[in-house]
C-alpha atoms as a PDB file:
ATOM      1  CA  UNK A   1       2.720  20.743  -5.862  1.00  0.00           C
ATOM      2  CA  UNK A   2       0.810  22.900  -3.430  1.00  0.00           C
ATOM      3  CA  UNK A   3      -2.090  21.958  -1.399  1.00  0.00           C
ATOM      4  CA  UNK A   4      -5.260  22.038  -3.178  1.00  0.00           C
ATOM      5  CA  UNK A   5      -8.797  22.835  -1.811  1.00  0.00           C
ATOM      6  CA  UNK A   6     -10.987  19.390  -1.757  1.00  0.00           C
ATOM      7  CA  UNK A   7     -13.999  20.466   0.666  1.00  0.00           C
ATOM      8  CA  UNK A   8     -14.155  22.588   3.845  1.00  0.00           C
ATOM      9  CA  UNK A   9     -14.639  21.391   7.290  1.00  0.00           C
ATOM     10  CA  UNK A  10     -12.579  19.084  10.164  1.00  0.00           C
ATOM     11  CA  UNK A  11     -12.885  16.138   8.147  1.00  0.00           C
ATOM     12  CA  UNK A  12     -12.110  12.477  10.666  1.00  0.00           C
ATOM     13  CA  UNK A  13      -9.702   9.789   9.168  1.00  0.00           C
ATOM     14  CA  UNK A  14     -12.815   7.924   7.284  1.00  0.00           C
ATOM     15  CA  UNK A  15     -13.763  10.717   5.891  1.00  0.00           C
ATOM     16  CA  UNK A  16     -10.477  12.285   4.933  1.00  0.00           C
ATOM     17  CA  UNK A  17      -9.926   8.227   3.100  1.00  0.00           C
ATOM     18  CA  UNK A  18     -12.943   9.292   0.962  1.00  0.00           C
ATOM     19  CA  UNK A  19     -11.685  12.425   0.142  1.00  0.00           C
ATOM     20  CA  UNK A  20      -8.375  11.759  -1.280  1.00  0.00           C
ATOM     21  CA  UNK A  21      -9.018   8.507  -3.077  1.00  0.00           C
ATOM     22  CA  UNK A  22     -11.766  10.461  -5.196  1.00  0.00           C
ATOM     23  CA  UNK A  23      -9.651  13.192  -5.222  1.00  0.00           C
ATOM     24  CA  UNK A  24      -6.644  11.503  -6.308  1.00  0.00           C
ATOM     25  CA  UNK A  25      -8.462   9.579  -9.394  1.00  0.00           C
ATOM     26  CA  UNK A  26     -10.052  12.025 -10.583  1.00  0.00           C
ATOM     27  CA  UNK A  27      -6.467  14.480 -10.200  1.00  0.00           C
ATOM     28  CA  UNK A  28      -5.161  11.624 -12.735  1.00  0.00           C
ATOM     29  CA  UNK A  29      -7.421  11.446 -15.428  1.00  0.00           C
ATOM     30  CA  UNK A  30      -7.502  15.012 -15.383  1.00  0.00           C
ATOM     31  CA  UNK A  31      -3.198  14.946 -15.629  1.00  0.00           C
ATOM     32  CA  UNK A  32      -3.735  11.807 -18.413  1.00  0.00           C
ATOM     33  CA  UNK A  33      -1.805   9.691 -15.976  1.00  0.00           C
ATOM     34  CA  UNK A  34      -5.064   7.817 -15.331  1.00  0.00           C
ATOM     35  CA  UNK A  35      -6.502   6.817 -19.117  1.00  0.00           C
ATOM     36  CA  UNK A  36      -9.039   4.395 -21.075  1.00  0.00           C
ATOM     37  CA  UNK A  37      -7.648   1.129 -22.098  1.00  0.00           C
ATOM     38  CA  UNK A  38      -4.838   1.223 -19.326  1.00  0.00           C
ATOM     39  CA  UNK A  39      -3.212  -1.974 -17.111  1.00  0.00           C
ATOM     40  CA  UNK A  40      -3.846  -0.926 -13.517  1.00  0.00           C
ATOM     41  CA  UNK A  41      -2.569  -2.203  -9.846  1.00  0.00           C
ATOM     42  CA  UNK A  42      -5.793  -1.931  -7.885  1.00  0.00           C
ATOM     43  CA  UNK A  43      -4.951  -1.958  -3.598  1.00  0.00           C
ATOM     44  CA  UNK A  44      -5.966  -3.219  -0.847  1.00  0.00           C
ATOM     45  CA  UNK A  45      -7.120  -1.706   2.490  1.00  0.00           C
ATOM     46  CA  UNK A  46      -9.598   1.151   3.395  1.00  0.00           C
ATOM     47  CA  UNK A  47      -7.883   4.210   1.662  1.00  0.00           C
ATOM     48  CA  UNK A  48      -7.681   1.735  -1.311  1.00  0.00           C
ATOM     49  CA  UNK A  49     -11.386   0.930  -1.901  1.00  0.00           C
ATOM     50  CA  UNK A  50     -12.993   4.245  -2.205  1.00  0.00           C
ATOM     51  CA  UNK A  51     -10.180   4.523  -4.911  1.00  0.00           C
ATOM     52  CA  UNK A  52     -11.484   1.302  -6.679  1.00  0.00           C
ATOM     53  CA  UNK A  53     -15.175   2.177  -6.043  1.00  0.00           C
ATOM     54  CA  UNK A  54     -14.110   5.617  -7.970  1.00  0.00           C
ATOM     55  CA  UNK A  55     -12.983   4.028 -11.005  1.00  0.00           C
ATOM     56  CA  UNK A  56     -15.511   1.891 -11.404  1.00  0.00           C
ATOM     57  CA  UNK A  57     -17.995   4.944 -11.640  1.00  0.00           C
ATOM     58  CA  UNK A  58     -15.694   5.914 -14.123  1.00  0.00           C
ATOM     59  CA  UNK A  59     -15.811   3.392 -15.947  1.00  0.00           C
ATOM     60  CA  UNK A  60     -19.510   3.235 -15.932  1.00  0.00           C
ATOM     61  CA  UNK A  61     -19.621   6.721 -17.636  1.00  0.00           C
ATOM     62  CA  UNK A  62     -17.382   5.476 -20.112  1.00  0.00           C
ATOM     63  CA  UNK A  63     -14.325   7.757 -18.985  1.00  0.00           C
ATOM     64  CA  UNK A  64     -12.061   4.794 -18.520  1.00  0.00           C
ATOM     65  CA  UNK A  65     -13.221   2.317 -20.824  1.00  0.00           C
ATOM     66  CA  UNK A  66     -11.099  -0.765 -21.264  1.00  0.00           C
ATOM     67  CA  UNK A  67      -9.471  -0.797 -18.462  1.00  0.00           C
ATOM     68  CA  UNK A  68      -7.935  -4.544 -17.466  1.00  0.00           C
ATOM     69  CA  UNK A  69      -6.929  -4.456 -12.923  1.00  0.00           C
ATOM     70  CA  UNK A  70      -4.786  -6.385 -11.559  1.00  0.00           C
ATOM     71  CA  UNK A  71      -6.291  -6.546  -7.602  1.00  0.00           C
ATOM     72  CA  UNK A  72      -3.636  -7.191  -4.626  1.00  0.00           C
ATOM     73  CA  UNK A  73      -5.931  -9.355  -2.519  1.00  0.00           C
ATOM     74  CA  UNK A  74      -8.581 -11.473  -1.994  1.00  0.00           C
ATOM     75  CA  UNK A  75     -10.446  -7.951  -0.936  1.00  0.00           C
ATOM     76  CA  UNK A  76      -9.800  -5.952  -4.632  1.00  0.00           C
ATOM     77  CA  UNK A  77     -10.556  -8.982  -6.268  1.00  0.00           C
ATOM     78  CA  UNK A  78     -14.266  -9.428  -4.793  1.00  0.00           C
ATOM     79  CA  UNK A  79     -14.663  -6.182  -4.921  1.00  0.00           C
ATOM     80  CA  UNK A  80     -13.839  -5.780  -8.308  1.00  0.00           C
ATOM     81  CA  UNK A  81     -16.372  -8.883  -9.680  1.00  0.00           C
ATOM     82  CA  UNK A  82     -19.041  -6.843  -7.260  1.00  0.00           C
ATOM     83  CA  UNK A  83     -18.524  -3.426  -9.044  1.00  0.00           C
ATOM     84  CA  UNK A  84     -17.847  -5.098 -12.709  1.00  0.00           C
ATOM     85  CA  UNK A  85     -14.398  -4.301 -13.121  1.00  0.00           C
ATOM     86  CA  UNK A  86     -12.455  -6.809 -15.290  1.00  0.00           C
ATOM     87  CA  UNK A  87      -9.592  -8.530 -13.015  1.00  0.00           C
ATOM     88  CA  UNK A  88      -6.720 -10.171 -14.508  1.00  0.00           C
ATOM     89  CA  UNK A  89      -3.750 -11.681 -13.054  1.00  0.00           C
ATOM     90  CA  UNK A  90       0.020 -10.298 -13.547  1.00  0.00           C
ATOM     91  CA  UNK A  91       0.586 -13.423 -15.661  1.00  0.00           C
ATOM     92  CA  UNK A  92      -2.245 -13.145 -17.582  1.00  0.00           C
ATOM     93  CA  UNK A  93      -1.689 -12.759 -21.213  1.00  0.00           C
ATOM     94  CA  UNK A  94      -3.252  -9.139 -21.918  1.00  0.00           C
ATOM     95  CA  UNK A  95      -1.095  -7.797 -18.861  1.00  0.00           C
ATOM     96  CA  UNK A  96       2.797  -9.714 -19.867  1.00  0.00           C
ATOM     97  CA  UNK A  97       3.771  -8.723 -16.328  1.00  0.00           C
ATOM     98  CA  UNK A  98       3.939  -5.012 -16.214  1.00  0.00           C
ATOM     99  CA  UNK A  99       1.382  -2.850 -15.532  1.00  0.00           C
ATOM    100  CA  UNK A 100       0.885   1.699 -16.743  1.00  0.00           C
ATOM    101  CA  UNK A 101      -0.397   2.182 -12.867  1.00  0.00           C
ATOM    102  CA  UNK A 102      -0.471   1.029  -9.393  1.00  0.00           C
ATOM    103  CA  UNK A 103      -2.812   2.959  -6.867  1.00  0.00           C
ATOM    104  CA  UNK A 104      -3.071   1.825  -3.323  1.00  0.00           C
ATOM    105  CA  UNK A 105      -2.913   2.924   0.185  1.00  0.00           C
ATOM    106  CA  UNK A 106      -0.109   3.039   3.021  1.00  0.00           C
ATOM    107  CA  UNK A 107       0.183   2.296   6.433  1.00  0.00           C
ATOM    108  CA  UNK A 108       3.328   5.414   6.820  1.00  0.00           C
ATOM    109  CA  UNK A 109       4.945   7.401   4.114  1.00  0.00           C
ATOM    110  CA  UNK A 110       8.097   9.454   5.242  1.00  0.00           C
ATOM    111  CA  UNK A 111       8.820  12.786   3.103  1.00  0.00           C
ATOM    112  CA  UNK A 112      11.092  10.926   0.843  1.00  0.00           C
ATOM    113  CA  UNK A 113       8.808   8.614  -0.742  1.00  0.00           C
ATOM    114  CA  UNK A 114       9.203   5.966   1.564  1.00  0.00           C
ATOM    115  CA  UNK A 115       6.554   4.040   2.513  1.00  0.00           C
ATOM    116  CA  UNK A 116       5.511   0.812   5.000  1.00  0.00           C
ATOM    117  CA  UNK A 117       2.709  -1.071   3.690  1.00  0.00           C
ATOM    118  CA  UNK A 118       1.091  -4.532   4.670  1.00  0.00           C
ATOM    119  CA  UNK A 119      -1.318  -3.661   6.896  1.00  0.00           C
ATOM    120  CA  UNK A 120      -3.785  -6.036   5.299  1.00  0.00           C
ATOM    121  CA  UNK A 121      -1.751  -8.522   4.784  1.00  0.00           C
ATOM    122  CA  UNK A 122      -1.044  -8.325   1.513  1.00  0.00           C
ATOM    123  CA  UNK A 123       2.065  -7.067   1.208  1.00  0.00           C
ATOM    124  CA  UNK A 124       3.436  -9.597  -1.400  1.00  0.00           C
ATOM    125  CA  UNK A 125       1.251  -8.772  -4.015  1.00  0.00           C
ATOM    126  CA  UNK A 126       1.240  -5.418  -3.152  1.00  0.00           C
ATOM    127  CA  UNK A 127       4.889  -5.231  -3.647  1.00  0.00           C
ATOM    128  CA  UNK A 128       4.597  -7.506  -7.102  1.00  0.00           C
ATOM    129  CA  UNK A 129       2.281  -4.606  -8.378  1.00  0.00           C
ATOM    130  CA  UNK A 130       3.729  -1.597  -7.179  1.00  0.00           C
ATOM    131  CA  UNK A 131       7.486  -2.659  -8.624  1.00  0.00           C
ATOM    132  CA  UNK A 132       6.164  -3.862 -12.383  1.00  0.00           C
ATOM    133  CA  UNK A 133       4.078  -0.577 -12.450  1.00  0.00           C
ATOM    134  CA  UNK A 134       5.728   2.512 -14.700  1.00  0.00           C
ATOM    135  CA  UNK A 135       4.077   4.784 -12.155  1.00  0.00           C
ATOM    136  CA  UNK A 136       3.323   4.091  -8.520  1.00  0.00           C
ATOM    137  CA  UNK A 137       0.692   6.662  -6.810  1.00  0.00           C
ATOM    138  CA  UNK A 138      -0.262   6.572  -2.710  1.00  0.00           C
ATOM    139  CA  UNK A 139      -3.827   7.710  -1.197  1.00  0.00           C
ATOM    140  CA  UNK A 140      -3.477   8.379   2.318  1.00  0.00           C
ATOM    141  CA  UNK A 141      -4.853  10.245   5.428  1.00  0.00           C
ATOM    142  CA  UNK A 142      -2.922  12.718   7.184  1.00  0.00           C
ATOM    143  CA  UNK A 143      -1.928  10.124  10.003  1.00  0.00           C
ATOM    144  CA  UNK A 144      -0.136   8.033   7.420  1.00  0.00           C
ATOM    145  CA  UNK A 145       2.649  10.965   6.807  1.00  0.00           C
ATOM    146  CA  UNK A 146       5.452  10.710   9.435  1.00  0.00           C
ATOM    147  CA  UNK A 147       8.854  12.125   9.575  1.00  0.00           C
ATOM    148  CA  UNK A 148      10.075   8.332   9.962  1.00  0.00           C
ATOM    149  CA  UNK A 149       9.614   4.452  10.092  1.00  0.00           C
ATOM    150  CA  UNK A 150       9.854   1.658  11.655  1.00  0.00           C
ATOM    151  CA  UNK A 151       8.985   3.164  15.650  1.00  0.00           C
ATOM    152  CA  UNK A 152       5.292   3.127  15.438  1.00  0.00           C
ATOM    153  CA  UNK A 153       3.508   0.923  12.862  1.00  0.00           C
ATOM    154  CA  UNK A 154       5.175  -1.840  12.882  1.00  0.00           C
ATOM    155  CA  UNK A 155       6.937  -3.260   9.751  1.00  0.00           C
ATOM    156  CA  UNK A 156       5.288  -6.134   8.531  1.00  0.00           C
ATOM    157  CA  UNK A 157       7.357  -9.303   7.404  1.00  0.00           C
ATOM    158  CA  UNK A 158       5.609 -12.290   5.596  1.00  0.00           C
ATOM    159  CA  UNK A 159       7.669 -15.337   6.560  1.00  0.00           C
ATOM    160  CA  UNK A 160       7.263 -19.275   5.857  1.00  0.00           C
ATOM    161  CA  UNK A 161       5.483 -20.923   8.678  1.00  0.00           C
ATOM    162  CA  UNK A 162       8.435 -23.219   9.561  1.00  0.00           C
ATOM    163  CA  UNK A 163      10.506 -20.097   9.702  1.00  0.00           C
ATOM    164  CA  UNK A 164       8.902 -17.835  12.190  1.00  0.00           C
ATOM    165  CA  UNK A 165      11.613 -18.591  14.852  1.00  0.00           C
ATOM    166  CA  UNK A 166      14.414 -18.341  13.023  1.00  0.00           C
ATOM    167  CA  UNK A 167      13.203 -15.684  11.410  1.00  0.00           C
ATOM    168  CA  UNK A 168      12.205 -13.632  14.421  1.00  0.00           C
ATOM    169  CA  UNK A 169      15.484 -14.106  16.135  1.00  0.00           C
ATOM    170  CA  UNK A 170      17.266 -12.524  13.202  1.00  0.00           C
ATOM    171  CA  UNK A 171      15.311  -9.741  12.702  1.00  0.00           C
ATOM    172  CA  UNK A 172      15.817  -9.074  16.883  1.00  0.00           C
ATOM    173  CA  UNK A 173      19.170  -9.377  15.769  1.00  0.00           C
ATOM    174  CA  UNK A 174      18.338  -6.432  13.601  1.00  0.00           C
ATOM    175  CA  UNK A 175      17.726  -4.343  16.922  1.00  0.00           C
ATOM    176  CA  UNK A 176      13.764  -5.201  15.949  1.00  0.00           C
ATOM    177  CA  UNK A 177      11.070  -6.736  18.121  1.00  0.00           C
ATOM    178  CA  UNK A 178       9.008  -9.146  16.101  1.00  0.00           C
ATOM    179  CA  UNK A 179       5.476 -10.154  16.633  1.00  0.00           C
ATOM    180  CA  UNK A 180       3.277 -12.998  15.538  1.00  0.00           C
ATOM    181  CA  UNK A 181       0.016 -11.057  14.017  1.00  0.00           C
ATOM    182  CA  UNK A 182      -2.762 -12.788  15.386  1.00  0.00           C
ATOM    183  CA  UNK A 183      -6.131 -13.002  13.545  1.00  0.00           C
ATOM    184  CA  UNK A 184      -9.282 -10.903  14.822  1.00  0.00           C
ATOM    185  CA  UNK A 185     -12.885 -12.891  14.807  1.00  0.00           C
ATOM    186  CA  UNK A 186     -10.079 -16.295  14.165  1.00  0.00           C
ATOM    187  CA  UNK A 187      -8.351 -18.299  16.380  1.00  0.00           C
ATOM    188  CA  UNK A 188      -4.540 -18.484  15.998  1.00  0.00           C
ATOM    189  CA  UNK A 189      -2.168 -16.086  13.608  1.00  0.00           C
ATOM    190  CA  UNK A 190      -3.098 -14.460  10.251  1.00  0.00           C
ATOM    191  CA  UNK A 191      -2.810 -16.189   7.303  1.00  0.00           C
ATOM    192  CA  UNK A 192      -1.853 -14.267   4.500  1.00  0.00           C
ATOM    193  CA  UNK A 193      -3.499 -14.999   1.049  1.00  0.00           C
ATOM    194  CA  UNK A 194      -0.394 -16.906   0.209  1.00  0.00           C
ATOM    195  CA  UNK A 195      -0.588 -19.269   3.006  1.00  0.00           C
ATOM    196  CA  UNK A 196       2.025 -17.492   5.409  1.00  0.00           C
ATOM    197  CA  UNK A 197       2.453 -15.978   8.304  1.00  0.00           C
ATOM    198  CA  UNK A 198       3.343 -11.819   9.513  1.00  0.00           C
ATOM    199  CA  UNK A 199       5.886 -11.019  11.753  1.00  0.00           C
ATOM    200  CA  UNK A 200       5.353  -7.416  13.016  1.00  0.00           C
ATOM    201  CA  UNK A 201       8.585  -5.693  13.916  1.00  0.00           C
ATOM    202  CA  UNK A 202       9.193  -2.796  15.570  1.00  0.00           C
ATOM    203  CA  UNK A 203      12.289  -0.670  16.603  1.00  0.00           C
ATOM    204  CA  UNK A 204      12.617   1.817  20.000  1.00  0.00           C
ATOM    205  CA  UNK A 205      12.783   5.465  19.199  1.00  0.00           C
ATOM    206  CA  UNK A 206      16.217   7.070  19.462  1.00  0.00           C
ATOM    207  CA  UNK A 207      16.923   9.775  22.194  1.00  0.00           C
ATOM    208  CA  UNK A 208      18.054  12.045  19.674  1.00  0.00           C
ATOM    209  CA  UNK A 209      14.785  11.732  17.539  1.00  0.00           C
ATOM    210  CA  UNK A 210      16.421  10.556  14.422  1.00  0.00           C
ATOM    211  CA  UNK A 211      15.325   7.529  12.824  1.00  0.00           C
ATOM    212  CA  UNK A 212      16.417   3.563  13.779  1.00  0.00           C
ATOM    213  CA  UNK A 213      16.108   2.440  10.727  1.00  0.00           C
ATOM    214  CA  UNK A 214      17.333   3.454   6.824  1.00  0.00           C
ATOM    215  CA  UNK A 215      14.433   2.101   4.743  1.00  0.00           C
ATOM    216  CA  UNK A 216      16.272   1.558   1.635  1.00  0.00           C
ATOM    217  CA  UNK A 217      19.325  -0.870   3.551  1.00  0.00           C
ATOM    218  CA  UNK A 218      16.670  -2.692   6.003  1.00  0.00           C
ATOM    219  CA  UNK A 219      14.164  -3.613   2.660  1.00  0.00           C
ATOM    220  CA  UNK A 220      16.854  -5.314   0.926  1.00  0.00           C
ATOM    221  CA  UNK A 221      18.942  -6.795   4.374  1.00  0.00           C
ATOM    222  CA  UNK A 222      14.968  -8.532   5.999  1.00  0.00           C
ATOM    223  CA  UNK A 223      14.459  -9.838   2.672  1.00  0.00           C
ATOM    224  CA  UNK A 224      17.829 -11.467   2.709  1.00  0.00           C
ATOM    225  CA  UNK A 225      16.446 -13.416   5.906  1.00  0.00           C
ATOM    226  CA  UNK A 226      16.549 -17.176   4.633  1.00  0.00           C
ATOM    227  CA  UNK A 227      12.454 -17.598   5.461  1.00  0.00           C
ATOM    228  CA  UNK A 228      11.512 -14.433   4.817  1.00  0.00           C
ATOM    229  CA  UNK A 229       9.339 -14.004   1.473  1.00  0.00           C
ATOM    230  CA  UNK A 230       8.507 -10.035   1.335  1.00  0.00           C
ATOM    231  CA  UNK A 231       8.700  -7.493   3.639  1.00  0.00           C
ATOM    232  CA  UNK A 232       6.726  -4.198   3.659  1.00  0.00           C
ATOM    233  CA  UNK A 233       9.436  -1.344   3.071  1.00  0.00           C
ATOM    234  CA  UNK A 234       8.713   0.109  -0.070  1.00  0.00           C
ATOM    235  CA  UNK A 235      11.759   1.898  -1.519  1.00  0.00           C
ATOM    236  CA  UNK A 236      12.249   1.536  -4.920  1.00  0.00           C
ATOM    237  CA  UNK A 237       9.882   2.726  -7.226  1.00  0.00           C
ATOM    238  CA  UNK A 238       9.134   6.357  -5.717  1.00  0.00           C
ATOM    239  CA  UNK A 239       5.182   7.139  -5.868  1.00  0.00           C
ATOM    240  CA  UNK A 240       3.254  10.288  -6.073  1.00  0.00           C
ATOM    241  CA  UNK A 241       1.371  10.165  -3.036  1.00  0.00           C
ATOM    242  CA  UNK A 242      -1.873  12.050  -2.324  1.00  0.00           C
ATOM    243  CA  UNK A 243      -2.131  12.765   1.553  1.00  0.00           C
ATOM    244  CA  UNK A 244      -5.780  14.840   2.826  1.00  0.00           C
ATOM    245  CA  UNK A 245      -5.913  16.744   5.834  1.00  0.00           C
ATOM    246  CA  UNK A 246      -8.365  17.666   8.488  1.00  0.00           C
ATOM    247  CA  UNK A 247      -9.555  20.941   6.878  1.00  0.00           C
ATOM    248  CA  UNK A 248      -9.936  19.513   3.252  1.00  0.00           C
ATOM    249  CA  UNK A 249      -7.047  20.202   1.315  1.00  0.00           C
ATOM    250  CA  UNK A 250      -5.289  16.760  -0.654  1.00  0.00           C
ATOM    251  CA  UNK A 251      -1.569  17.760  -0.619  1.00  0.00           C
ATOM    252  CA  UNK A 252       0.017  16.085  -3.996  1.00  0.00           C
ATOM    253  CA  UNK A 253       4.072  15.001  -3.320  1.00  0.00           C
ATOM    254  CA  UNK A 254       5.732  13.792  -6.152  1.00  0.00           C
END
């Protein structure tokens, strides 16, 4: 789909956030991909609020009425008790494990679809909701879309605590170099909701430019890591993914 004209002016990453997360609901209800009474994935992270915050007001005017959200964090979940949006969990009874919609943000999403998320932490859950969801959509800024992963925001890994060695030296094994997260305004590593721990691996650039690392192989070979519970390649359930740029067009990839 071509670009389409969202506002004028050099618009800065918080701003271009706003943009396509409003942008991007309201492009859905409008297509009838977005709909009353649906089962919806609701993110986590910054491009993923102003999303939530969006159908909320939506659902305040009655446009989306019935909606029941599944939230991927600690984060959606306040946020959706503050903003009155009813929160359910994937075992829950009125959502039976599957879900119409997952919307969230990314960290980098390549050309094909392919995506690194777990930025937040939340990667798990994130994953849970994105791969039971019939249709998978991605809000993002324009310094999420790169022509490759894996060399610059580093690939987060959620691993058992008692596994972080082992776990580490496997994934150097890999050609990666893994780092403990540590925690910002907390003493010692991040803790995911889950109770684990994030390894952050990264890979050198290649002379030749091309890419160290085939998404859809290294999702399914990390996750085969004995300690490892999730990674954050997402490969396999191809999103539409909304991307705004600095002069206020939302390009729509599908």
């Amino acid at each position: 789909m071509p670009n389409e004209k969202a506002s004028a002016g050099a618009l800065g990453a918080a701003a271009q956030k706003e943009l396509v997360a409003r942008f991007a609901v309201d492009d859905l209800v409008r297509r009838g991909l977005l709909r009353a009474g649906m089962k919806l994935g609701l993110g986590t992270g910054s491009t993923a609020m102003p999303a939530v915050r969006r159908i909320a007001e939506l659902m305040q005017e009655g446009v989306l009425a019935g909606i029941r959200a599944v939230p991927t964090s600690f984060q959606t979940t306040i946020a959706c008790e503050d903003l009155g949006i009813p929160a359910y969990s994937m075992n829950a009874r009125e959502i039976g494990g599957s879900l119409d919609l997952a919307i969230d943000g990314a960290d980098e999403a390549t050309p094909e679809g392919y995506l690194i998320k777990g930025g937040g932490a939340a990667l798990l859950l994130e994953k849970i909701v994105a791969y039971n969801a019939a249709r998978f959509v991605i809000v993002a800024d324009s310094s999420k879309a790169v022509a490759h992963l894996g060399t610059s925001f580093a690939l987060p890994v959620e691993v058992i605590p008692e596994a972080r060695v082992s776990v580490a030296a496997a994934l150097a094994r890999l050609g990666a170099t893994a780092v403990l997260r540590e925690g910002i305004r907390k003493a010692g590593p991040v803790v995911t909701d889950n109770g684990n721990l994030i390894l952050d691996c990264t890979w050198a650039p290649r002379a030749d430019g091309s890419s160290p690392v085939n998404p859809a192989e290294m999702e399914d070979t990390v996750n085969a890591i004995v300690g490892v519970v999730e990674n954050g390649l997402f490969t396999k359930n191809p999103p539409i993914i909304y991307v705004a740029r600095a002069d206020g067009t939302v390009e729509s990839r599908t």
